[in-house]
N, C-alpha and C. Protein backbone atom coordinates (compact mmCIF):
# COMPACT_ATOMS: atom_id res chain seq x y z
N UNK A 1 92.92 -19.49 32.08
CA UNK A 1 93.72 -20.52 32.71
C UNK A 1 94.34 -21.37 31.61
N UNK A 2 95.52 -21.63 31.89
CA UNK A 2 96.43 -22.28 31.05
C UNK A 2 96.71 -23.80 31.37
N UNK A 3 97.14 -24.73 31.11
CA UNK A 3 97.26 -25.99 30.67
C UNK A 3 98.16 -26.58 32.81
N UNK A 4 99.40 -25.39 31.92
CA UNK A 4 100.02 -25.29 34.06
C UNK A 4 99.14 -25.04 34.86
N UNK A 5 97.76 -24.39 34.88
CA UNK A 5 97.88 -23.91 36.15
C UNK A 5 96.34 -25.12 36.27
N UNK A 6 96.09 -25.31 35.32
CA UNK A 6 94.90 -26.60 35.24
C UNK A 6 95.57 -27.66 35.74
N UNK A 7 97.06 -28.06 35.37
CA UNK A 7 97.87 -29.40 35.83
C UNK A 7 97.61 -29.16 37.44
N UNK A 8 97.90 -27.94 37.92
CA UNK A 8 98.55 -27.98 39.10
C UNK A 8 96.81 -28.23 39.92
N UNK A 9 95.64 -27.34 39.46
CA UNK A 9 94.43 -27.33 40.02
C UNK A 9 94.04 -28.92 40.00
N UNK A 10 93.98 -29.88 39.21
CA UNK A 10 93.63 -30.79 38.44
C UNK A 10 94.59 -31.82 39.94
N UNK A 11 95.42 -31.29 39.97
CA UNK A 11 96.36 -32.21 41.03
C UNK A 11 95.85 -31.99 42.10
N UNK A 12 95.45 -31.05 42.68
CA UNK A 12 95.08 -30.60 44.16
C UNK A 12 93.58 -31.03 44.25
N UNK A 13 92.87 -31.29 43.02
CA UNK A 13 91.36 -32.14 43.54
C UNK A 13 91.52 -33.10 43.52
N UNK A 14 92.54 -34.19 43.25
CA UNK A 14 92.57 -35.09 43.78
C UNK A 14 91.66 -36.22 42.33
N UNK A 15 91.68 -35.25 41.39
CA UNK A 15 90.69 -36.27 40.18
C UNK A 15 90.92 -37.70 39.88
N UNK A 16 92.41 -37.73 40.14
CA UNK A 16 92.84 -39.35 39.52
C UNK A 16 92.77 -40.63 40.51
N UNK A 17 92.71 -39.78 41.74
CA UNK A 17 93.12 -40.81 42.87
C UNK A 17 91.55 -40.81 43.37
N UNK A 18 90.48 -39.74 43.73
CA UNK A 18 89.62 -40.05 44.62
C UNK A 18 88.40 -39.65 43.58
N UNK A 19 87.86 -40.06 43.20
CA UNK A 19 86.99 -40.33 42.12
C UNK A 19 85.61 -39.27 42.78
N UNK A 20 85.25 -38.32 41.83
CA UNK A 20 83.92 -38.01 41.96
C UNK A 20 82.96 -38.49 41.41
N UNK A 21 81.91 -38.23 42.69
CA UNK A 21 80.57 -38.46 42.52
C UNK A 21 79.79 -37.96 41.43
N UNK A 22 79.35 -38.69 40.55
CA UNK A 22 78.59 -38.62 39.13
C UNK A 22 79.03 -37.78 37.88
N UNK A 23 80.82 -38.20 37.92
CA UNK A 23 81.71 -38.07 36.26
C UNK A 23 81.78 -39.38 36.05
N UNK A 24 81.38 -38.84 34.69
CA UNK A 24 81.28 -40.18 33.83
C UNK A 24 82.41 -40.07 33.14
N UNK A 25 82.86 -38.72 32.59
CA UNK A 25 83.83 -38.52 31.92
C UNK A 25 84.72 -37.04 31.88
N UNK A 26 85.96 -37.34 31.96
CA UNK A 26 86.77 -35.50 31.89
C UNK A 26 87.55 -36.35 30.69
N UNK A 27 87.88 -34.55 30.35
CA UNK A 27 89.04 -34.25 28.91
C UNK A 27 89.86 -32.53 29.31
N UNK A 28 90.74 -32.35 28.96
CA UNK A 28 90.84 -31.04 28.72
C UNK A 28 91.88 -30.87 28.18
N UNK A 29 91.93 -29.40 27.07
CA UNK A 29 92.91 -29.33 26.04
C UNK A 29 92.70 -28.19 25.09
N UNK A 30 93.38 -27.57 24.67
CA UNK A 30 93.23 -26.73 23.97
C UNK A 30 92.67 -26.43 22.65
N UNK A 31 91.74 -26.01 22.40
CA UNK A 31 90.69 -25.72 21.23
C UNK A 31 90.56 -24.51 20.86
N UNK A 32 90.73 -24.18 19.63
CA UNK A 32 90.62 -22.74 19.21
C UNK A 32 91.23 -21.55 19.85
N UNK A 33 92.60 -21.70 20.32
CA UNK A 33 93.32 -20.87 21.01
C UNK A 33 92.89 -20.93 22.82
N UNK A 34 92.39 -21.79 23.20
CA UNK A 34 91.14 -21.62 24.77
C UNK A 34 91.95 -22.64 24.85
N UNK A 35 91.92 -22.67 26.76
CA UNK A 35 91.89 -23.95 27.45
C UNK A 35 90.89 -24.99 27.52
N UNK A 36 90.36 -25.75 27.03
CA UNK A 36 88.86 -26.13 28.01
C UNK A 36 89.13 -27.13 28.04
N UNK A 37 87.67 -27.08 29.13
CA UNK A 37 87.09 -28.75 29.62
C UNK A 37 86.31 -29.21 29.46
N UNK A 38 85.82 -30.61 28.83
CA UNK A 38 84.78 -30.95 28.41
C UNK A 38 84.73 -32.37 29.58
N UNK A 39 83.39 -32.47 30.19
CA UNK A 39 83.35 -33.38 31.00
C UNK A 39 81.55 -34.39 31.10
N UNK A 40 81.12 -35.01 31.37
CA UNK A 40 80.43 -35.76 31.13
C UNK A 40 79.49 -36.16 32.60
N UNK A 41 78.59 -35.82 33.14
CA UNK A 41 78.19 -35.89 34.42
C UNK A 41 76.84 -36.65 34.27
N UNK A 42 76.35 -37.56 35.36
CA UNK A 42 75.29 -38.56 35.47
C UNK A 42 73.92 -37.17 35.34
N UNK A 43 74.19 -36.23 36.59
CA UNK A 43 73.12 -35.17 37.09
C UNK A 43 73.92 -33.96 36.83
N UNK A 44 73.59 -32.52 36.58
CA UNK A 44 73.85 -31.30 36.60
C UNK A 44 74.46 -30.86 38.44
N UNK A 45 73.56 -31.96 39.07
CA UNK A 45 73.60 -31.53 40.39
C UNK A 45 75.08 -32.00 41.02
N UNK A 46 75.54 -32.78 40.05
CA UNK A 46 76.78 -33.70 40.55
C UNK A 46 77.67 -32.46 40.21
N UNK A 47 77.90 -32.04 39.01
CA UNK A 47 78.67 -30.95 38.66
C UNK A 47 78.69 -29.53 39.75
N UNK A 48 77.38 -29.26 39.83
CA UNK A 48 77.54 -27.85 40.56
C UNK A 48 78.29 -28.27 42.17
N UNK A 49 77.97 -29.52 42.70
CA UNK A 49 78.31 -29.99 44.00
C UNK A 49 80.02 -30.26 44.23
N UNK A 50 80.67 -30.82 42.79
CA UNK A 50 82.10 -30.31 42.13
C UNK A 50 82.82 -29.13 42.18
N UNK A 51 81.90 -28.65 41.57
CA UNK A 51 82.34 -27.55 41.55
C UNK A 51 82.46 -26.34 43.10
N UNK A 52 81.93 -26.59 43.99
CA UNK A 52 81.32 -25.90 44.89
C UNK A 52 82.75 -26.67 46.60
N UNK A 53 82.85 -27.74 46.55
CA UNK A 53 83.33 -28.70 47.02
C UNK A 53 84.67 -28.80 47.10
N UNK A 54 85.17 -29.22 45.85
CA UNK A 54 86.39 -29.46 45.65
C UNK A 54 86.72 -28.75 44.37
N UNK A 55 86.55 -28.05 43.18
CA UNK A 55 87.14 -26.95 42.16
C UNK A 55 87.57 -25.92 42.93
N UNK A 56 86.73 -25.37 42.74
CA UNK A 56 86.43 -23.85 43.73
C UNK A 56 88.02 -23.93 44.70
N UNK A 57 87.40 -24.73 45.94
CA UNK A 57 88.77 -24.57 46.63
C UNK A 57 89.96 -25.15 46.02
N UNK A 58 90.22 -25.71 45.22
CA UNK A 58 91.62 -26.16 44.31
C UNK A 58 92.03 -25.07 44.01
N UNK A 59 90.89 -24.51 43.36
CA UNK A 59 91.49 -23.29 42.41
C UNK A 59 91.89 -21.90 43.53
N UNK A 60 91.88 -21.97 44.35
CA UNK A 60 91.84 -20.72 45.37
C UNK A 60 93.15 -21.47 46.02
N UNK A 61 93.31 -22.75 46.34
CA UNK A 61 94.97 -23.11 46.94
C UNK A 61 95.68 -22.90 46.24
N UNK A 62 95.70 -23.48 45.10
CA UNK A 62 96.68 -22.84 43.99
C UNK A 62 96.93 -21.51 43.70
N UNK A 63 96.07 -20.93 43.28
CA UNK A 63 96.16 -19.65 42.26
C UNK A 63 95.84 -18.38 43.63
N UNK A 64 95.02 -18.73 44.59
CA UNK A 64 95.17 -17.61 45.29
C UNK A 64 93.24 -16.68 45.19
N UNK A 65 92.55 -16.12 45.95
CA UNK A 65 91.65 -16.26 46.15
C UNK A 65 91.21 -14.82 44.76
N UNK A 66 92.31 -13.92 45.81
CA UNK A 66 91.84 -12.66 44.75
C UNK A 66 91.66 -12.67 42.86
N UNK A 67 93.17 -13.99 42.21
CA UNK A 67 93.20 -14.62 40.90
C UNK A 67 91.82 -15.44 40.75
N UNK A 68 91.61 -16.34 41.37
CA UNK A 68 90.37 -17.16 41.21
C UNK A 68 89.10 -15.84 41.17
N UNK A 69 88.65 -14.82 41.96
CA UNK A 69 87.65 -14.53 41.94
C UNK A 69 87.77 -13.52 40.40
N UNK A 70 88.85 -13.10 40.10
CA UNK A 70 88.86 -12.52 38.70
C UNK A 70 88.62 -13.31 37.66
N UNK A 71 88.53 -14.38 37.26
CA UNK A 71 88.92 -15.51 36.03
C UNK A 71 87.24 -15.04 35.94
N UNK A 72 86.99 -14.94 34.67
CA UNK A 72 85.91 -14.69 33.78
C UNK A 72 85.21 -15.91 34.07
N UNK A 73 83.92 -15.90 34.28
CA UNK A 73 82.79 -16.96 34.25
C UNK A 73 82.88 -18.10 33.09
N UNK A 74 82.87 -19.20 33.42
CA UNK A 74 83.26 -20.48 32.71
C UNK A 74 81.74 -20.26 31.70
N UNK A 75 82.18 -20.54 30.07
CA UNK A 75 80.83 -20.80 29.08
C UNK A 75 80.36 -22.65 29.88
N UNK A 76 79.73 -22.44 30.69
CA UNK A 76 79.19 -23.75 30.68
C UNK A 76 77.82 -24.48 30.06
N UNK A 77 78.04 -25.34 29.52
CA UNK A 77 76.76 -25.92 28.43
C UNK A 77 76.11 -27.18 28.75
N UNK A 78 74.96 -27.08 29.16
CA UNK A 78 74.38 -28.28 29.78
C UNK A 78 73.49 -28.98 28.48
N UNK A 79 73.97 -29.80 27.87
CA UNK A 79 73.31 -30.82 26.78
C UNK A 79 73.07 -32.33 27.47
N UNK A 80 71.81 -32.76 27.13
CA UNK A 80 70.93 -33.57 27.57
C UNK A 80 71.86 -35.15 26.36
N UNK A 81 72.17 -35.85 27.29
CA UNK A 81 73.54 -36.82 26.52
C UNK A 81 72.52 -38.05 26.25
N UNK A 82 72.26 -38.56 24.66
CA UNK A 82 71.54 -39.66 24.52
C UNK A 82 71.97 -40.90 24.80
N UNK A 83 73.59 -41.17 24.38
CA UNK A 83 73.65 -42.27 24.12
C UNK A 83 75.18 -41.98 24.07
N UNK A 84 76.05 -42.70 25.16
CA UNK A 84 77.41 -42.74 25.32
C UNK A 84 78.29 -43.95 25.42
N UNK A 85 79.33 -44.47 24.66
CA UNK A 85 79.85 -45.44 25.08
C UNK A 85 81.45 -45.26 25.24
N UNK A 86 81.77 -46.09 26.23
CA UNK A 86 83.08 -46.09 26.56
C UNK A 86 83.30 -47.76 26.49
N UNK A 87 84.52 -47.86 25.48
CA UNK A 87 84.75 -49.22 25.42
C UNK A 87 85.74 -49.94 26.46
């Protein structure tokens, strides 16, 4: 997934206007030739409930069910966050 088709997914969840339950923080941008996303969650459980909820179906209005179920499994990395500040 490319930068367009993240704009367009990214628009259809509604991220800017209706705030999810336990992000602390999103980014996304291109690193080492990749799209990614790096995001910041209170619980693991908040993420999978994201994801399950409102990603998932973004990504299936947009892109279409049969494209979404092909896209290679996201590297997702769950690190235990000590100490974060946002000024």
């Amino acid at each position: 997934m490319g930068a367009d088709q993240y704009d367009a997914v990214i628009e259809k969840v509604g991220l800017k206007d209706e705030p999810v339950e336990g992000l602390i923080f999103h980014s996304a941008g291109e690193l080492e030739g990749r799209f990614q996303v790096f995001n910041v969650w209170e619980a693991s459980e908040n993420f999978e409930r994201f994801v399950a909820d409102r990603l998932r179906p973004a990504q299936v209005a947009v892109m279409g069910e049969e494209r979404v179920a092909a896209l290679p499994d996201a590297d997702v990395v769950h690190v235990a966050i000590h100490n974060y500040v946002i000024p």
